[in-house]
C-alpha atoms as a PDB file:
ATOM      1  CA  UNK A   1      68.544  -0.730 -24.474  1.00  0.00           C
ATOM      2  CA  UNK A   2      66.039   1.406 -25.828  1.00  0.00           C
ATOM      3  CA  UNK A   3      67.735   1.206 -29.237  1.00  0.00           C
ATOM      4  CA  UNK A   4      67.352  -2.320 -29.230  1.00  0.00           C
ATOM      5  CA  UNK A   5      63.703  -2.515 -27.736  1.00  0.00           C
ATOM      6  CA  UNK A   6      62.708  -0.297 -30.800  1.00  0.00           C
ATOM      7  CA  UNK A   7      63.948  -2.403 -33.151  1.00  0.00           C
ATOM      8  CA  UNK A   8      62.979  -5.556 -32.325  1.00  0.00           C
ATOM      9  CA  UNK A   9      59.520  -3.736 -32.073  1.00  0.00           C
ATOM     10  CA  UNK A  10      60.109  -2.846 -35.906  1.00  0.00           C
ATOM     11  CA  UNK A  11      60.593  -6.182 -36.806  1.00  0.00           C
ATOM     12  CA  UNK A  12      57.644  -8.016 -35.213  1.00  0.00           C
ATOM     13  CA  UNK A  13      55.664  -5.070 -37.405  1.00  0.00           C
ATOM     14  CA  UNK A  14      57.729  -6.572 -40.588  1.00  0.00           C
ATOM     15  CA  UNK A  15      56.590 -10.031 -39.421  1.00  0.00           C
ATOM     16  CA  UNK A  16      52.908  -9.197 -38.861  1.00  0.00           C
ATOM     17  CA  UNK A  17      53.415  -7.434 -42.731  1.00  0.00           C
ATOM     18  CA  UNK A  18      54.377 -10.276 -44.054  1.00  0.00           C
ATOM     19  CA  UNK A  19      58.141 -10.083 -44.108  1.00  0.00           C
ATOM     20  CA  UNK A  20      60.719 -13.335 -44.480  1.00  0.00           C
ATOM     21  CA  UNK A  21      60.772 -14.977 -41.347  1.00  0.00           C
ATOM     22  CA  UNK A  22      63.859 -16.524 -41.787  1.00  0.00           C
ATOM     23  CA  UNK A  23      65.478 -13.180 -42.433  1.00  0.00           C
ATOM     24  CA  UNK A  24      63.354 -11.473 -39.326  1.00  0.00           C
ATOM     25  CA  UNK A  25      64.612 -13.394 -37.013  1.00  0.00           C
ATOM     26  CA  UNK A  26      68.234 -12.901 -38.099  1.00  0.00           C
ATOM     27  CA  UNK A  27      68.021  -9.546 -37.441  1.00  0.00           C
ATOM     28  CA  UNK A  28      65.855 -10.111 -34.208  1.00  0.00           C
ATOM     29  CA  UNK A  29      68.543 -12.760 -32.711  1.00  0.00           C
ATOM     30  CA  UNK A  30      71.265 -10.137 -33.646  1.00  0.00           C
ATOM     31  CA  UNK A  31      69.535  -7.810 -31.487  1.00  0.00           C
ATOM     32  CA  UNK A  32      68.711  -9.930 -28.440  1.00  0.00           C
ATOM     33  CA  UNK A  33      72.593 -11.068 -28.533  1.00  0.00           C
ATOM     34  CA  UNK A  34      73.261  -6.801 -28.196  1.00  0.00           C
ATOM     35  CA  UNK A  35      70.615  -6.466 -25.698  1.00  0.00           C
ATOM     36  CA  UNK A  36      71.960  -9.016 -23.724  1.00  0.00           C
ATOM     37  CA  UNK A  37      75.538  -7.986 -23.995  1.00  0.00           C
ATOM     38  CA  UNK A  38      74.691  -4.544 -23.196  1.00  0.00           C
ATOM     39  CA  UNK A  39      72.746  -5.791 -19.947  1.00  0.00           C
ATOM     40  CA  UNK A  40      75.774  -8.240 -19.049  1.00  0.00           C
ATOM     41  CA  UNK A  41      77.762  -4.865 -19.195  1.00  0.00           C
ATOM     42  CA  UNK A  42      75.349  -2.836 -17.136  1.00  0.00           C
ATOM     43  CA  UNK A  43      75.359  -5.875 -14.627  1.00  0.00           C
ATOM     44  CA  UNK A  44      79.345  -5.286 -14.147  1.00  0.00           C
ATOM     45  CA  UNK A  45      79.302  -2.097 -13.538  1.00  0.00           C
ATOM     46  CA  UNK A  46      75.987  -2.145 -11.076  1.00  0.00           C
ATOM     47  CA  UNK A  47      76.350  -6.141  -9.578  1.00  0.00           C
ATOM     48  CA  UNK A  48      79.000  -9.058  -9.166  1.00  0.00           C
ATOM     49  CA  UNK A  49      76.519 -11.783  -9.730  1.00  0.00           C
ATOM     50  CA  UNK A  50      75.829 -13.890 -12.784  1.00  0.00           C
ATOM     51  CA  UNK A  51      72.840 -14.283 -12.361  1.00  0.00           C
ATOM     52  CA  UNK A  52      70.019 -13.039 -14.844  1.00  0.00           C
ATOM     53  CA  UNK A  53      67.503 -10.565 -14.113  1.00  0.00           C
ATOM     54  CA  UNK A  54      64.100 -11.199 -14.572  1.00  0.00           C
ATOM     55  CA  UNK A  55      63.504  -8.787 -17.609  1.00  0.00           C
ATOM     56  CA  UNK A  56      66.427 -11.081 -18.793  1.00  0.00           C
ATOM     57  CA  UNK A  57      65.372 -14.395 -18.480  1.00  0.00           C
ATOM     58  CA  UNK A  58      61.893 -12.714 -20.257  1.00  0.00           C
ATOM     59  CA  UNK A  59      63.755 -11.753 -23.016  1.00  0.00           C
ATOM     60  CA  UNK A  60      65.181 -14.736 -23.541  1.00  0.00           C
ATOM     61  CA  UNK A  61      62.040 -16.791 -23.460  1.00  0.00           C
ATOM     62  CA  UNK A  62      60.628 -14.875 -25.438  1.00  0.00           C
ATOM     63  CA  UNK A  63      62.915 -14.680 -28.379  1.00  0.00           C
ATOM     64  CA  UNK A  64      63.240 -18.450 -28.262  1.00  0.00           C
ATOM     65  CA  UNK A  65      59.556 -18.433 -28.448  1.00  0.00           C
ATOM     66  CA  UNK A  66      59.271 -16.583 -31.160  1.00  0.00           C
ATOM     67  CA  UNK A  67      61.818 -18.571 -32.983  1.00  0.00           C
ATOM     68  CA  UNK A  68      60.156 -21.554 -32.655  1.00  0.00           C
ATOM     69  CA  UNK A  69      56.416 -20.289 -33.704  1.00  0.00           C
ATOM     70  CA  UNK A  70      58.571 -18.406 -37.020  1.00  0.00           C
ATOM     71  CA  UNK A  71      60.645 -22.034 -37.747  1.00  0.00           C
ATOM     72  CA  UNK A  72      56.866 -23.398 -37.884  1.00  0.00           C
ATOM     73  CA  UNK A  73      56.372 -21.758 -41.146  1.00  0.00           C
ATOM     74  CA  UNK A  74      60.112 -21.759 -42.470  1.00  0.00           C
ATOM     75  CA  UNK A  75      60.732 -24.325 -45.744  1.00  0.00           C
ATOM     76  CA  UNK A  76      61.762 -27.619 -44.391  1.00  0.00           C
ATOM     77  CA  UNK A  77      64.936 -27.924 -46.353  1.00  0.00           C
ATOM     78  CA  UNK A  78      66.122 -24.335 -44.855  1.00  0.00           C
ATOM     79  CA  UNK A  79      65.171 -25.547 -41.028  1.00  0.00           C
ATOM     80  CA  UNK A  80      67.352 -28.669 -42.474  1.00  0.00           C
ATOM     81  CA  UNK A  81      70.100 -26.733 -43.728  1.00  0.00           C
ATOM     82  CA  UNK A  82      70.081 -24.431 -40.570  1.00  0.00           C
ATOM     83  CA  UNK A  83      70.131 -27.445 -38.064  1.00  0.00           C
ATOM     84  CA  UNK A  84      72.752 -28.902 -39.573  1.00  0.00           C
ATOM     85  CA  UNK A  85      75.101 -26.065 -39.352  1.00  0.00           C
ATOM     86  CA  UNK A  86      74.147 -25.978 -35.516  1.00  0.00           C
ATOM     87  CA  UNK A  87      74.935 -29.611 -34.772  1.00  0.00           C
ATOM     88  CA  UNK A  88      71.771 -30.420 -34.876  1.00  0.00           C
ATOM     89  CA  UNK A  89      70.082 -33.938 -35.086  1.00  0.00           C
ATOM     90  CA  UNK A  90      66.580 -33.828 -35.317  1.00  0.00           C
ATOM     91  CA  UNK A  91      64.509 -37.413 -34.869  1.00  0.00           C
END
């Protein structure tokens, strides 16, 4: 956990720098998907429920919020191309 919290630390710095934001938040959603896994797992072994913690349902939150302000400034045909590959239909 604190791998992954040190990280995604490392790339907000590369953001505020001036690094691709497309490419940051690659990495960053590859680390949120390990941070949550790794919490999932420490939920089994600690607690039965499915439900979320609330550091969880922060993370998440925020990721998604900083996806969204970082797709703000992303080239419209690359938001296109990425949407598309989701299933996405935007009107």
């Amino acid at each position: 956990m604190a791998d992954c919290k040190d990280r995604l630390a490392k790339y907000r710095a590369a953001l505020d720098a001036g690094a691709d934001p497309l490419v940051v938040t690659g990495w960053m959603r590859e680390v949120q998907g390990e941070q949550l896994a790794a919490e999932r797992e420490m939920g089994r072994a600690t607690d039965t429920s499915n439900e979320l913690t609330l550091d969880q349902v922060r993370a998440l939150v925020a990721g998604v919020r900083d996806a969204v302000a970082m797709l703000a400034t992303a080239d419209p045909k690359l938001k296109a191309q990425v949407y598309a590959e989701l299933g996405i239909e935007v009107t």
